[in-house]
Protein backbone atom coordinates (compact mmCIF):
# COMPACT_ATOMS: atom_id res chain seq x y z
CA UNK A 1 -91.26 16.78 99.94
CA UNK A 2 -93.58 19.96 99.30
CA UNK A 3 -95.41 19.52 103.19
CA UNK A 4 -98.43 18.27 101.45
CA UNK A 5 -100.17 15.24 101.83
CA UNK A 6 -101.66 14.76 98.16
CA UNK A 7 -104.21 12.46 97.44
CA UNK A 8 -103.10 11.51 93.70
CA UNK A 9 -100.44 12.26 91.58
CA UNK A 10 -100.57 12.81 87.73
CA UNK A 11 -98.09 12.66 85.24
CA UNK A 12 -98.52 15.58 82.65
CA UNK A 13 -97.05 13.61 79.52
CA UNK A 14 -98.76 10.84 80.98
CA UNK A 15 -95.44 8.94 81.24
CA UNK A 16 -95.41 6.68 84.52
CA UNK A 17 -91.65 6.56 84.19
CA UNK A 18 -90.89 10.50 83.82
CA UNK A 19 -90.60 11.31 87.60
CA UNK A 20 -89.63 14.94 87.35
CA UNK A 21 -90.57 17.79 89.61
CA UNK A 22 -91.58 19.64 86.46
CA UNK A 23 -93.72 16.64 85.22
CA UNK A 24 -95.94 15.98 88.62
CA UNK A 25 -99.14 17.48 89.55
CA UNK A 26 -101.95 16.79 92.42
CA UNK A 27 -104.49 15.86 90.45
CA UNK A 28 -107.96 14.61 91.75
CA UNK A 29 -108.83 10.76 90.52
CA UNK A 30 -111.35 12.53 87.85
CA UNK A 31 -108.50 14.63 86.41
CA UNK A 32 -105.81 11.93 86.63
CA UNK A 33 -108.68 9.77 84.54
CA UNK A 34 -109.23 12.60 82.21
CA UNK A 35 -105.50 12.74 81.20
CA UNK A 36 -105.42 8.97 79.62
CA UNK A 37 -105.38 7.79 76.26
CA UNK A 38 -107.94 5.82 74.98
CA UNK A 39 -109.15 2.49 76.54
CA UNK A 40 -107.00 -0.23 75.29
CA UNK A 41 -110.43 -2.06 74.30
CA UNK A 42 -111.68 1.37 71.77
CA UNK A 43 -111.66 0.30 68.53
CA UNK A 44 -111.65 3.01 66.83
CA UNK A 45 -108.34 4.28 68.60
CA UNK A 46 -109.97 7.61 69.63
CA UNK A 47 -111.12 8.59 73.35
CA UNK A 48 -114.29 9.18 73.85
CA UNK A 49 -115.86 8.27 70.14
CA UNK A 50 -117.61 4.81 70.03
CA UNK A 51 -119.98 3.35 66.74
CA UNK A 52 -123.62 3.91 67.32
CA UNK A 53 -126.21 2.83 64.81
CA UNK A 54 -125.14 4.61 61.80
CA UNK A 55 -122.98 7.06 63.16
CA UNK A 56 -120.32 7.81 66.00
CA UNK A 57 -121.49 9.08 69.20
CA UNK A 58 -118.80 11.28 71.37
CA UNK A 59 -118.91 10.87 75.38
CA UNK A 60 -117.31 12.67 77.79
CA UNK A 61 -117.13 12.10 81.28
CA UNK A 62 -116.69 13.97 84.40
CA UNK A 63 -117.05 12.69 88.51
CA UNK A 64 -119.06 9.97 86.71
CA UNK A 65 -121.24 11.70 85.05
CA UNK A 66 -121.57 11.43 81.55
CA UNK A 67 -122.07 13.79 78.90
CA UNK A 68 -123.41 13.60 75.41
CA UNK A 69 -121.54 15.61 72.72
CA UNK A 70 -124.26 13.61 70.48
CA UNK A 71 -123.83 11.44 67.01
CA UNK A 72 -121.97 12.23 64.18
CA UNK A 73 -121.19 10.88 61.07
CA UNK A 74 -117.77 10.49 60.84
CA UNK A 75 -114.96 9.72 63.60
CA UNK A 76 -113.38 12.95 62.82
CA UNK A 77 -116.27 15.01 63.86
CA UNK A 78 -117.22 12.98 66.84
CA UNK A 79 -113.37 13.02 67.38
CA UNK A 80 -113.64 16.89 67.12
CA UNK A 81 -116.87 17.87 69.17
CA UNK A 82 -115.03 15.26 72.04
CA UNK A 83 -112.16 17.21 72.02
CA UNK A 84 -114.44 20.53 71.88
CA UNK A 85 -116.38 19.45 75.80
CA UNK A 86 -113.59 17.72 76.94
CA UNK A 87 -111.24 21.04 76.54
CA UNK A 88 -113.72 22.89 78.31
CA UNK A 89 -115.04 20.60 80.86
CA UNK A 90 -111.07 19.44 82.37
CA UNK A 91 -109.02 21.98 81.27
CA UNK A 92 -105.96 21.71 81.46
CA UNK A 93 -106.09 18.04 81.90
CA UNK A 94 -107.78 17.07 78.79
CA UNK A 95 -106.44 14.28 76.63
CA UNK A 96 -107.85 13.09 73.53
């Protein structure tokens, strides 16, 4: 409809459903993965923060590479330094 060929589409409010002009964006598959909600299989309910030892390490990744944002000791603060890299790493496609 635009007159270009787009490789992937993302939904903004991450709604499959909401079909809008206003709600679609190219997106590349990194930044489409960026923008989703926690794996269904995280425990803890919060991307990106997983138990480690004694502690709760925060992982962020981008074109499959991943980066540390190292252990803390409560999900909040894992939950928080996530939130910190991911912001900065995809913009305006971050999710947490």
């Amino acid at each position: 409809m635009t007159g270009q060929w787009i490789d992937e589409i993302d939904h903004e409010n991450t709604d499959p459903g909401d079909n809008r002009w206003s709600n679609l964006r190219a997106a590349t598959s990194s930044q489409n993965k960026a923008n989703r909600g926690p794996n269904r299989r995280n425990q803890l309910g919060v991307k990106g923060v997983y138990k480690h030892q004694n502690g709760y390490r925060a992982v962020v990744y981008k074109d499959r590479q991943r980066i540390d944002c190292g252990v803390h000791t409560t999900v909040e603060q894992a939950a928080a330094a996530y939130q910190k890299v991911a912001a900065e790493i995809h913009k305006q496609f971050a999710r947490s």
